[in-house]
C-alpha atoms as a PDB file:
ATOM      1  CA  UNK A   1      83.090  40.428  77.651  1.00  0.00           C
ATOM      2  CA  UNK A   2      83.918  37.104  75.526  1.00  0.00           C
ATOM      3  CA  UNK A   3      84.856  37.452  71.570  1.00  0.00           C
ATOM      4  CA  UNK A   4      82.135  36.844  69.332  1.00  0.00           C
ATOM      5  CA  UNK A   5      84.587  34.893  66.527  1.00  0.00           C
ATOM      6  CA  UNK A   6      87.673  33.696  67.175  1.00  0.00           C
ATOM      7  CA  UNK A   7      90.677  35.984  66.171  1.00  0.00           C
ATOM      8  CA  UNK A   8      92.394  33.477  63.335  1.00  0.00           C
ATOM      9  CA  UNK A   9      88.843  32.404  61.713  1.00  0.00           C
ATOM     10  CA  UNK A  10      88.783  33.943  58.285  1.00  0.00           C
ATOM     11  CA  UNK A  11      85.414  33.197  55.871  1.00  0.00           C
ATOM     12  CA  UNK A  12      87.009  32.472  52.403  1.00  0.00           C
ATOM     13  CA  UNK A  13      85.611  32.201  49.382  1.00  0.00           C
ATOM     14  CA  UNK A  14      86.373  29.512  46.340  1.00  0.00           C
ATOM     15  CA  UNK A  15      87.827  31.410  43.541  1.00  0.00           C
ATOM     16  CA  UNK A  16      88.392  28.521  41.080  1.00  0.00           C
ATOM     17  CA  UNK A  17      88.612  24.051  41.079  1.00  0.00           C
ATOM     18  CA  UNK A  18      91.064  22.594  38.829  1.00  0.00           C
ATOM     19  CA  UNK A  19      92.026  18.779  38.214  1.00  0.00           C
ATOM     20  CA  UNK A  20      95.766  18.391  38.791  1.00  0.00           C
ATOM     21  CA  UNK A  21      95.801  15.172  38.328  1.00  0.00           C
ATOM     22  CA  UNK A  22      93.302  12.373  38.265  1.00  0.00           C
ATOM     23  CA  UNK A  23      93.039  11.791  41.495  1.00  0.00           C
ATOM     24  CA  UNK A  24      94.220  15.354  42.918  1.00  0.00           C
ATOM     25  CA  UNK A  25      92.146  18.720  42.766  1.00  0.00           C
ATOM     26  CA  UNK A  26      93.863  21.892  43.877  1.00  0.00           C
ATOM     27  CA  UNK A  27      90.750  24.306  45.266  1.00  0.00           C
ATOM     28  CA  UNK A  28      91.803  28.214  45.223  1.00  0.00           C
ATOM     29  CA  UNK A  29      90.700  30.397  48.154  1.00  0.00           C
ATOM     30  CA  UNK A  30      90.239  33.920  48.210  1.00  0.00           C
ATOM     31  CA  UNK A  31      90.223  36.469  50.975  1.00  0.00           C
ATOM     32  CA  UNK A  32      92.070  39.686  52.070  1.00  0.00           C
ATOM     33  CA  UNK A  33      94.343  39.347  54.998  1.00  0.00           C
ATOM     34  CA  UNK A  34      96.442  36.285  55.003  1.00  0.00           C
ATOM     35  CA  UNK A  35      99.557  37.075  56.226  1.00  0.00           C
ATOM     36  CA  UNK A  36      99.374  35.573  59.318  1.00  0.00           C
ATOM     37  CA  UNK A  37      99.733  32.391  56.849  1.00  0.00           C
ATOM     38  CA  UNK A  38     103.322  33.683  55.893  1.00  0.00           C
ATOM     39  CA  UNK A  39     104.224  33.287  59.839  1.00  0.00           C
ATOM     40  CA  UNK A  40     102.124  30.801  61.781  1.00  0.00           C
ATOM     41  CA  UNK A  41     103.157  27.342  58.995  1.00  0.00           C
ATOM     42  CA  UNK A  42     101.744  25.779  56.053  1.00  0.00           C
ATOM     43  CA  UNK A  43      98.912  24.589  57.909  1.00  0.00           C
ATOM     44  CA  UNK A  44      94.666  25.668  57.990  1.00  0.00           C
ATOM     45  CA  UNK A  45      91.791  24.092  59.443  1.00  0.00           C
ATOM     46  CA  UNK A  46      89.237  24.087  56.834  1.00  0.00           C
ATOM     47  CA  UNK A  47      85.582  24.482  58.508  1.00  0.00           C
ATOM     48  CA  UNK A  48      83.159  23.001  55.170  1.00  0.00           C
ATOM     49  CA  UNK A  49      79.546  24.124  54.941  1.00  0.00           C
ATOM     50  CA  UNK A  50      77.283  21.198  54.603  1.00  0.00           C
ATOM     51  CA  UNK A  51      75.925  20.681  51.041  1.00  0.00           C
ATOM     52  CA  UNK A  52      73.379  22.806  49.987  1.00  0.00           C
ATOM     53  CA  UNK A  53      74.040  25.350  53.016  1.00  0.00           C
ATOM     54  CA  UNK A  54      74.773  28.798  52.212  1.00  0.00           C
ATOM     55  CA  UNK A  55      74.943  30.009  56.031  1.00  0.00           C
ATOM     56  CA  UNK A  56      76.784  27.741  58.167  1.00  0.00           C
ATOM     57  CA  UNK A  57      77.045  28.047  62.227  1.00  0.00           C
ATOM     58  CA  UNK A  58      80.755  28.245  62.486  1.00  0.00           C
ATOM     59  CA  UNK A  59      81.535  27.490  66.212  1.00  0.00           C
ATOM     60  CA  UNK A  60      81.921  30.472  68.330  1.00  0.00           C
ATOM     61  CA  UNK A  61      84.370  30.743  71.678  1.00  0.00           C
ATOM     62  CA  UNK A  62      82.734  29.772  74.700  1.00  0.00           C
ATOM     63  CA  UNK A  63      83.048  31.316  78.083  1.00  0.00           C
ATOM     64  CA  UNK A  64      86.044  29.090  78.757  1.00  0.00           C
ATOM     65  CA  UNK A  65      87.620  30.135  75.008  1.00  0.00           C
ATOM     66  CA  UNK A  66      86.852  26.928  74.048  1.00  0.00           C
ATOM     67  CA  UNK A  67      85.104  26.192  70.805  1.00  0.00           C
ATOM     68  CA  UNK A  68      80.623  26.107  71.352  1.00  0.00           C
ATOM     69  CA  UNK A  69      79.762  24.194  68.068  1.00  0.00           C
ATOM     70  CA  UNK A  70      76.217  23.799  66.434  1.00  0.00           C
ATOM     71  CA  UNK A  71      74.435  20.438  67.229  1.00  0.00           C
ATOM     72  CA  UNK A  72      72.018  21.312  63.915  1.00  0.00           C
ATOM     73  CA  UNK A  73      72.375  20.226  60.697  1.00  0.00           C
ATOM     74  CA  UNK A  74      74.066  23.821  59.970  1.00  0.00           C
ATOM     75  CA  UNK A  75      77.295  22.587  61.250  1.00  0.00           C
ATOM     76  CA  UNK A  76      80.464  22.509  59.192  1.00  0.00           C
ATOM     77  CA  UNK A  77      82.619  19.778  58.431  1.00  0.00           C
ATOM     78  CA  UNK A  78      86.418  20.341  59.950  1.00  0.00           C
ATOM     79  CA  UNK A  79      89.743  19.374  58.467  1.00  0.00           C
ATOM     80  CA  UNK A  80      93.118  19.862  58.761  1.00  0.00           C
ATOM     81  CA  UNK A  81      95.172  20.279  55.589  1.00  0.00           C
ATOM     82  CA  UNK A  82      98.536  21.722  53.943  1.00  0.00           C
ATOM     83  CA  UNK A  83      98.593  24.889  52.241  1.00  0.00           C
ATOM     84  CA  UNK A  84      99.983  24.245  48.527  1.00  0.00           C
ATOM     85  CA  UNK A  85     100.780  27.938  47.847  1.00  0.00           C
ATOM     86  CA  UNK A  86     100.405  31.006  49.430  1.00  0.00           C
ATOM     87  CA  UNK A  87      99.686  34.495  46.739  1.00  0.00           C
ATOM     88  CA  UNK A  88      99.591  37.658  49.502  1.00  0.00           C
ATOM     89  CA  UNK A  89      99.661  39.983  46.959  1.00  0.00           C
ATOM     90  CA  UNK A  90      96.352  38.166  44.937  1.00  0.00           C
ATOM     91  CA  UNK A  91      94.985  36.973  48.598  1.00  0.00           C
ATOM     92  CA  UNK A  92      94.988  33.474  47.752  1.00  0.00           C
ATOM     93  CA  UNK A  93      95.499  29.892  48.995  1.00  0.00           C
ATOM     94  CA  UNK A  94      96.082  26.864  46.945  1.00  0.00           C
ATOM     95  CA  UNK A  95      94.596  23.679  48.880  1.00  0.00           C
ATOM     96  CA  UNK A  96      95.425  20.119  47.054  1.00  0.00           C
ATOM     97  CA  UNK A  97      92.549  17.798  47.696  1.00  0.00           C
ATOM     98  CA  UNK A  98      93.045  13.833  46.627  1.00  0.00           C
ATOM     99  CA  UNK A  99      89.913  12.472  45.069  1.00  0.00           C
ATOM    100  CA  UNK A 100      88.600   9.689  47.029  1.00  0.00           C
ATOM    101  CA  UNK A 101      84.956   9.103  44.718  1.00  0.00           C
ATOM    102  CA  UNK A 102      82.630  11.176  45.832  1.00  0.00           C
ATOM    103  CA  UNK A 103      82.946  10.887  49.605  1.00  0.00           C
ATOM    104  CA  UNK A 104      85.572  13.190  50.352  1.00  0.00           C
ATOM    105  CA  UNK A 105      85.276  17.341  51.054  1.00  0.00           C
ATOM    106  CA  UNK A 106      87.410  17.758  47.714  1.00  0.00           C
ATOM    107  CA  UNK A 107      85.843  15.761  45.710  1.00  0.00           C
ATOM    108  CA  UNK A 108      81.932  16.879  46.364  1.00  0.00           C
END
C-alpha cells in the first residue's frame, strides 16, 4: 500500500510578518515537530497556497514515490529557501523573504 503524504511534508501555519528591512520580510512559521530541521540543513521547500485558497492540493506520492501534483487551480506554488532561525522549543521557523513589488511569494 503507497503513503498517502509524504513523510517530511509538514502543514505550517504563519504565526507573525515583520519588515526587516525595506526590501526584506522575515515570515514566522509555526508547527510542532521540527527537529528533523536541526539534522537534515538549513534548507525547506515551501509549497504556497494560491491566493484566496484556504485548502490547497498538496501533491501526494505516486505509485512510483514520485510526486502526483494537482493540474487545478488548487495547486501550490513551490520554492526552495534558507531557514533564518530555527526555535524547537517555540516550534518555529524564521524564513527571510526579499521584497520584489508585489510579484513575489513574500511580498503578497
Amino acid at each position: 500500500m503507497g503513503l498517502s503524504q509524504f513523510p517530511n511534508f509538514r502543514e505550517m501555519t504563519v504565526e507573525r510578518m515583520i519588515d526587516v528591512t525595506p526590501h526584506m520580510r522575515r515570515v514566522t512559521l509555526s508547527r510542532s515537530d521540527l527537529g528533523r530541521h536541526a539534522t537534515h540543513g538549513p534548507y525547506l521547500m515551501l509549497f504556497a497556497p494560491p491566493e484566496g485558497i484556504a485548502k490547497p492540493k498538496w501533491p501526494v506520492p505516486g505509485e512510483d514515490g514520485l510526486p502526483v501534483w494537482s493540474a487545478d487551480d488548487r495547486r501550490p506554488q513551490v520554492h526552495a529557501y534558507t531557514v533564518r532561525r530555527l526555535d524547537l522549543e517555540a516550534g518555529t521557523i524564521d524564513v527571510d523573504f526579499v521584497l520584489h513589488g508585489d510579484h513575489g511569494l513574500g511580498s503578497r
